[in-house]
PDB file of N, CA and C in Angstrom:
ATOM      1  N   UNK A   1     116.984 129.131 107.795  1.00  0.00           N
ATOM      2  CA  UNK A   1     116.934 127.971 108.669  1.00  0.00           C
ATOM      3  C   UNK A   1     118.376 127.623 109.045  1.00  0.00           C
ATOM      4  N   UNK A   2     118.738 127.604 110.426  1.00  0.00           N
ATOM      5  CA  UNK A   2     119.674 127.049 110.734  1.00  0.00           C
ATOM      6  C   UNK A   2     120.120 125.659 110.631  1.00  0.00           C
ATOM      7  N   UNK A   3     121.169 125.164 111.727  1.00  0.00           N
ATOM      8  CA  UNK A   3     121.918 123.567 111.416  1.00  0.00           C
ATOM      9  C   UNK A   3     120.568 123.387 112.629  1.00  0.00           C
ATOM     10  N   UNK A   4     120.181 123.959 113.994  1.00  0.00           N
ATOM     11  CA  UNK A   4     119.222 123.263 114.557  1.00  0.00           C
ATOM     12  C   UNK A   4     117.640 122.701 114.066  1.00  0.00           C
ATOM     13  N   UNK A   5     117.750 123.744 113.160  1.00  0.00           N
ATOM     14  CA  UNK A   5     116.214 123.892 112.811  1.00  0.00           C
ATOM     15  C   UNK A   5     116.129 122.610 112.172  1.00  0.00           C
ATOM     16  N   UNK A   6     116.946 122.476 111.424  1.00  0.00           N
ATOM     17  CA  UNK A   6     117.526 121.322 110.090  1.00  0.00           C
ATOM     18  C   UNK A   6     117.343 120.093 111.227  1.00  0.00           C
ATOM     19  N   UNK A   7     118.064 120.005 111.872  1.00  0.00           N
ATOM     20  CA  UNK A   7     118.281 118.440 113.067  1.00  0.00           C
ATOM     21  C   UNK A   7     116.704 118.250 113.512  1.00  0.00           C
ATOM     22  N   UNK A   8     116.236 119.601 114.103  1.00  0.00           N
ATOM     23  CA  UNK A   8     115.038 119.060 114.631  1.00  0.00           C
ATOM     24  C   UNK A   8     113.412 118.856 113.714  1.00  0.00           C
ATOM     25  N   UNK A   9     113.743 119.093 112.855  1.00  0.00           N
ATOM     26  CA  UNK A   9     112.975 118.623 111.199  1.00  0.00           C
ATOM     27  C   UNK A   9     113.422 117.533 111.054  1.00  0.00           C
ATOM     28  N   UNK A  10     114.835 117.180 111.051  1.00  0.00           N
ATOM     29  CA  UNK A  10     114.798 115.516 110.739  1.00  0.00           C
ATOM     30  C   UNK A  10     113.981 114.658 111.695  1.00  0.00           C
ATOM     31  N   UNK A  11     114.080 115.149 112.845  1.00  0.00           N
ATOM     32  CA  UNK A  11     114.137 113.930 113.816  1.00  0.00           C
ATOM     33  C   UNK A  11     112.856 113.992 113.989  1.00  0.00           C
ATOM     34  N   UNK A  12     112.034 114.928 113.400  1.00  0.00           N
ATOM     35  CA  UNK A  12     110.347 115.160 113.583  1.00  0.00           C
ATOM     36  C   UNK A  12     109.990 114.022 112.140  1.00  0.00           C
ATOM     37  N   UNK A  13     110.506 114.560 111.119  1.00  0.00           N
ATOM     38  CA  UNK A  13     110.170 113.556 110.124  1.00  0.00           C
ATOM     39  C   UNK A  13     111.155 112.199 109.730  1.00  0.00           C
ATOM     40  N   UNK A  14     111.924 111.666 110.689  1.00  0.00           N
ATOM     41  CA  UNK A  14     112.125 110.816 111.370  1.00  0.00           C
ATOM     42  C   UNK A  14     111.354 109.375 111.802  1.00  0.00           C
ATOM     43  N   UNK A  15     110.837 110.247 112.687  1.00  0.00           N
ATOM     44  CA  UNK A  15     109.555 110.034 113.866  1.00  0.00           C
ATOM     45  C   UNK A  15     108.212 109.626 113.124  1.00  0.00           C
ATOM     46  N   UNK A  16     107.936 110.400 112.084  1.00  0.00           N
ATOM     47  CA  UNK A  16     106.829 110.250 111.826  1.00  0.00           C
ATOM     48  C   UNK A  16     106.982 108.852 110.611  1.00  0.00           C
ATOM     49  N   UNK A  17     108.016 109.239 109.899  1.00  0.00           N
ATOM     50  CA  UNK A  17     107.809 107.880 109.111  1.00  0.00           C
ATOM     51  C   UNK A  17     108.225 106.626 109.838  1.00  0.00           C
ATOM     52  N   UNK A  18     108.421 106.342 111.069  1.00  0.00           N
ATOM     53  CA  UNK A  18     108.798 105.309 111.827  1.00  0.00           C
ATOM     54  C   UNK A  18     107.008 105.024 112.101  1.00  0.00           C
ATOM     55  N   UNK A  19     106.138 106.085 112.759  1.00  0.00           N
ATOM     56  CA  UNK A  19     105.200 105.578 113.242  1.00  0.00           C
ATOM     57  C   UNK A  19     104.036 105.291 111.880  1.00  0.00           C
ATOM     58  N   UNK A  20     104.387 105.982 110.459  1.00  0.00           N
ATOM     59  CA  UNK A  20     103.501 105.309 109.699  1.00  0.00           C
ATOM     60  C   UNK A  20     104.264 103.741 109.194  1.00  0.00           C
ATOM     61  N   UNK A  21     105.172 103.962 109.420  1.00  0.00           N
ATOM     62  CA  UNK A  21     105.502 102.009 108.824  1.00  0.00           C
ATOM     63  C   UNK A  21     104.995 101.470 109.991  1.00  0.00           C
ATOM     64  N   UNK A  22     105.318 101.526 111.243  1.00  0.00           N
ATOM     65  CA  UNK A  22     104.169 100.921 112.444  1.00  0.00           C
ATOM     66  C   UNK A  22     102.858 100.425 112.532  1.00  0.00           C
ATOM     67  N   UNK A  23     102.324 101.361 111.300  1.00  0.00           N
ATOM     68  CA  UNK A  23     100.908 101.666 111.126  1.00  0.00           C
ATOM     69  C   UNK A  23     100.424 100.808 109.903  1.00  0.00           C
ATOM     70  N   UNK A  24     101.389 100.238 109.045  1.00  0.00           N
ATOM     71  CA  UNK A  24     101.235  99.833 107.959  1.00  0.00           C
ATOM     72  C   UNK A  24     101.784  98.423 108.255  1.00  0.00           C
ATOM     73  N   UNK A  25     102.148  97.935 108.945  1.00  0.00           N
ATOM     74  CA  UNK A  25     102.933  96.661 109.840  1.00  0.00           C
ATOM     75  C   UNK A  25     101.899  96.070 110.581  1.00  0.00           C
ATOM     76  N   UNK A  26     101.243  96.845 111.272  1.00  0.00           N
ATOM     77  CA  UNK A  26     100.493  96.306 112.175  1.00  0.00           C
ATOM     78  C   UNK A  26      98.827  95.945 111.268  1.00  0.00           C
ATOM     79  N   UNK A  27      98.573  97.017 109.905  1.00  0.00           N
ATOM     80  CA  UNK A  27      97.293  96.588 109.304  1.00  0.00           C
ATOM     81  C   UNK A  27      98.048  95.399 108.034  1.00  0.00           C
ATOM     82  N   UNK A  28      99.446  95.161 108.025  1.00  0.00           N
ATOM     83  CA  UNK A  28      99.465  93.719 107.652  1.00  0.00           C
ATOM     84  C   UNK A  28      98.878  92.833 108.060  1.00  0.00           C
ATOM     85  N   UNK A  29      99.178  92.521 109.739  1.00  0.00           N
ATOM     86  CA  UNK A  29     100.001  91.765 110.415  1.00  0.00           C
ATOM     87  C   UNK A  29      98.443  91.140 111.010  1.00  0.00           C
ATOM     88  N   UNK A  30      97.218  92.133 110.847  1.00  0.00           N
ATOM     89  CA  UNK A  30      96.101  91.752 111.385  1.00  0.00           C
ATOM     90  C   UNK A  30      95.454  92.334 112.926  1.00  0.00           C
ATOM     91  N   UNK A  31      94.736  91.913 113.633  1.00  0.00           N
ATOM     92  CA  UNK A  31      94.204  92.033 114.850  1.00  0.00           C
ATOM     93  C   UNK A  31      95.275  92.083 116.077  1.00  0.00           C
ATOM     94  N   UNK A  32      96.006  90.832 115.879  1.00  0.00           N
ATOM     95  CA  UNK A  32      96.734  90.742 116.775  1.00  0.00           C
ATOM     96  C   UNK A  32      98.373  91.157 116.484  1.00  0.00           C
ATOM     97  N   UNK A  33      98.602  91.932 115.726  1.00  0.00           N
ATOM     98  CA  UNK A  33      99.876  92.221 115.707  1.00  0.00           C
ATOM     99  C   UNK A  33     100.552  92.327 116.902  1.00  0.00           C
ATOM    100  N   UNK A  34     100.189  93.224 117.792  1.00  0.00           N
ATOM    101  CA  UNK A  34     100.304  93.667 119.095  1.00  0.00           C
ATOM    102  C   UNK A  34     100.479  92.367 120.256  1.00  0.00           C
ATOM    103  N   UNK A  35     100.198  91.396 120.068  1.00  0.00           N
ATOM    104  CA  UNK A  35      99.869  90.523 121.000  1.00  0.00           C
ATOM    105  C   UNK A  35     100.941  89.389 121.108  1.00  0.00           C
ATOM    106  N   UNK A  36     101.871  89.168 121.874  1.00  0.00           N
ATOM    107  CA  UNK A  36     102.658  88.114 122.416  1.00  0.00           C
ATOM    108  C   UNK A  36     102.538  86.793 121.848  1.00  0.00           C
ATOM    109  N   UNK A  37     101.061  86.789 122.285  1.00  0.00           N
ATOM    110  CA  UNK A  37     100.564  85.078 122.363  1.00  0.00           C
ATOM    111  C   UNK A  37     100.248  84.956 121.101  1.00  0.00           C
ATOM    112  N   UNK A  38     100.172  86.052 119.701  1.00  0.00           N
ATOM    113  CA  UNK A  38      99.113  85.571 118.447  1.00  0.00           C
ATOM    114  C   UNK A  38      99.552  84.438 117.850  1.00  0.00           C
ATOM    115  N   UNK A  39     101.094  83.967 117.610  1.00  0.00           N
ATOM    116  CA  UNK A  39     101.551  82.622 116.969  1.00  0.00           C
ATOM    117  C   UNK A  39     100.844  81.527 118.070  1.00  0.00           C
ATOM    118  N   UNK A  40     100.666  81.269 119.626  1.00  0.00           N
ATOM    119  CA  UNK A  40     100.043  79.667 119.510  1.00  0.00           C
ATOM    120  C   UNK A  40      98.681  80.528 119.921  1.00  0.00           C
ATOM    121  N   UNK A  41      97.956  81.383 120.056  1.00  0.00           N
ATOM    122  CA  UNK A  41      96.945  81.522 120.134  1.00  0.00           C
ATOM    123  C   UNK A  41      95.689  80.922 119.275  1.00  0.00           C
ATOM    124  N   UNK A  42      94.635  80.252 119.967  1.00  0.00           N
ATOM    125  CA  UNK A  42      93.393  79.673 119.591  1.00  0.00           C
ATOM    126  C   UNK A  42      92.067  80.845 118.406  1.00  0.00           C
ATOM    127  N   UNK A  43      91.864  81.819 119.224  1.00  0.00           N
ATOM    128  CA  UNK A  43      90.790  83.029 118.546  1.00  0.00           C
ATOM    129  C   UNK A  43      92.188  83.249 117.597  1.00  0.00           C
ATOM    130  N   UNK A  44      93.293  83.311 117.257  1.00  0.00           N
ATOM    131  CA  UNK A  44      94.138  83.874 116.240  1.00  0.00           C
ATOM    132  C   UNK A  44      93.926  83.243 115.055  1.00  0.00           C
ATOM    133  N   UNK A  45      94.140  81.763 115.212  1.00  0.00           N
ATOM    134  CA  UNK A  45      93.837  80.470 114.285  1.00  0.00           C
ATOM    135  C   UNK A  45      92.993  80.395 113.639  1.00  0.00           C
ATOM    136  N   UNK A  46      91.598  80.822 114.583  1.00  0.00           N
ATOM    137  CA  UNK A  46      90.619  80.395 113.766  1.00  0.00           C
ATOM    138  C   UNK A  46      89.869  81.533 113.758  1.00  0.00           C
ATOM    139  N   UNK A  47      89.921  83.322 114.090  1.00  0.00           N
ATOM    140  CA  UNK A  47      89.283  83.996 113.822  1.00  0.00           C
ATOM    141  C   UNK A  47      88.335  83.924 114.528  1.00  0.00           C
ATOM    142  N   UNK A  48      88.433  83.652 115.546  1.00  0.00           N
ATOM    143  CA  UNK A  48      87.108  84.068 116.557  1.00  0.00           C
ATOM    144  C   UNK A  48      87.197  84.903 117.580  1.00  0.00           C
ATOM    145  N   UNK A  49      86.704  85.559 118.289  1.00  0.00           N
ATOM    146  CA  UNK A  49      87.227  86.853 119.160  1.00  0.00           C
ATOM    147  C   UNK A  49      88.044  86.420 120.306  1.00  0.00           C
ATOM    148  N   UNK A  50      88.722  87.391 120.581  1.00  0.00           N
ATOM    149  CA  UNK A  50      90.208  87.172 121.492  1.00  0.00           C
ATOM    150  C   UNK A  50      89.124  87.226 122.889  1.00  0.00           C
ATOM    151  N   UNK A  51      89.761  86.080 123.893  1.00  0.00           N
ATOM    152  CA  UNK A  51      89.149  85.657 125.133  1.00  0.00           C
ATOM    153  C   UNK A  51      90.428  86.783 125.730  1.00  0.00           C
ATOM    154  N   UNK A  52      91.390  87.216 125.565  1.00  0.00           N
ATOM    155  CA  UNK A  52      92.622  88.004 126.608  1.00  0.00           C
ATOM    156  C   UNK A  52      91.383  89.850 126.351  1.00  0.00           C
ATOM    157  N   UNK A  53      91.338  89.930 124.724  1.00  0.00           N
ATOM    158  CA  UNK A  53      90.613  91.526 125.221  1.00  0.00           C
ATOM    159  C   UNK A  53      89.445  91.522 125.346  1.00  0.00           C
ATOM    160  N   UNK A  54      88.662  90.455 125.600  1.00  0.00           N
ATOM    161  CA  UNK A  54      87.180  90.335 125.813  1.00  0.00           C
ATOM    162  C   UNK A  54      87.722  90.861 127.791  1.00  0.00           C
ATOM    163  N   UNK A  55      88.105  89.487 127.969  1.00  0.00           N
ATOM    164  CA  UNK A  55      88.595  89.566 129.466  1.00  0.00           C
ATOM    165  C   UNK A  55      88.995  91.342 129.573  1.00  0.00           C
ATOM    166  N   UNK A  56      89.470  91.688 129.279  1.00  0.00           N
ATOM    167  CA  UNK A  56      90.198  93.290 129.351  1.00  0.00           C
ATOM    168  C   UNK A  56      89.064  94.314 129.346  1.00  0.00           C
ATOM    169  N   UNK A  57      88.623  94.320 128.082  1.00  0.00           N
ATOM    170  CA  UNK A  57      87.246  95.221 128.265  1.00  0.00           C
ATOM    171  C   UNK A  57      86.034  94.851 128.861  1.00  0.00           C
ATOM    172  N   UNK A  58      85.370  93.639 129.524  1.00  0.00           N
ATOM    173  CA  UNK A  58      84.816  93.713 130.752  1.00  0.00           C
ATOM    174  C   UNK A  58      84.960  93.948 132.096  1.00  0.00           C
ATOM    175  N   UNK A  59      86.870  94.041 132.106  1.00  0.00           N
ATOM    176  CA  UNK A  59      87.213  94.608 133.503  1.00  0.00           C
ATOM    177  C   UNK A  59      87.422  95.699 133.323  1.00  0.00           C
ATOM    178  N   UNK A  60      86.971  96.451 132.517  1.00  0.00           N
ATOM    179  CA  UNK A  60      87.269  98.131 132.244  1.00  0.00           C
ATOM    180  C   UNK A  60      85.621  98.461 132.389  1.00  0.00           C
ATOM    181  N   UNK A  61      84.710  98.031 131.777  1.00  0.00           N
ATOM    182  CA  UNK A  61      83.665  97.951 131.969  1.00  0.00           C
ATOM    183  C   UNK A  61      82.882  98.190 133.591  1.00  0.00           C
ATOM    184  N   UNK A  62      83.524  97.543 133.769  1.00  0.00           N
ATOM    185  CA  UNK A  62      83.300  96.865 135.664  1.00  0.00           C
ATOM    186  C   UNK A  62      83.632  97.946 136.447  1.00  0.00           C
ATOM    187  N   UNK A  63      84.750  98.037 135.956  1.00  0.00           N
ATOM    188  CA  UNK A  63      85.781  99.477 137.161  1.00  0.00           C
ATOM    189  C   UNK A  63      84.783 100.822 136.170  1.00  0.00           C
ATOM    190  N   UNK A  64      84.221 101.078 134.902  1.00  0.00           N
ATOM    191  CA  UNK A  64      83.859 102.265 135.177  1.00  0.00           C
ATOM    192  C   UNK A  64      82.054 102.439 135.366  1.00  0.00           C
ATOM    193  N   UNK A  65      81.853 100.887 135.720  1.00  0.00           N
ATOM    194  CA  UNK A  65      80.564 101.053 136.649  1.00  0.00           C
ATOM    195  C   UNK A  65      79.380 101.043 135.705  1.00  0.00           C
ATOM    196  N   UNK A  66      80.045 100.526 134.003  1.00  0.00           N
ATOM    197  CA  UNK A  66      79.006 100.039 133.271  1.00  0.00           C
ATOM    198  C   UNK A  66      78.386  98.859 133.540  1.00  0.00           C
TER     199      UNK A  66
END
């Protein structure tokens, strides 16, 4: 194994332990990790389903003519 082979092994396993702490951050963090609004959000507070991806997946719904 060369000095490239070596660099591009790091930066592969790198990569990957960046996206499992991502992965382990976000099943802290709950439902809405992902979401802007989850600190003053209402469905966040009290655990009731999000009105932003309800809204989202009935307009996906719509456009594919379910």
């Amino acid at each position: 194994m060369n000095l490239t082979d070596a660099l591009v092994l790091a930066v592969v396993a790198a990569l990957l332990a960046l996206a499992v702490r991502s992965i382990l951050r976000s099943r802290r963090a709950g439902a809405c990790s992902g979401c802007g609004s989850a600190s003053t959000c209402s469905a966040h507070a009290t655990g009731s389903p999000c009105p932003a991806a309800a809204d989202m997946l009935d307009r996906v719904e719509k456009n594919l003519g379910k």
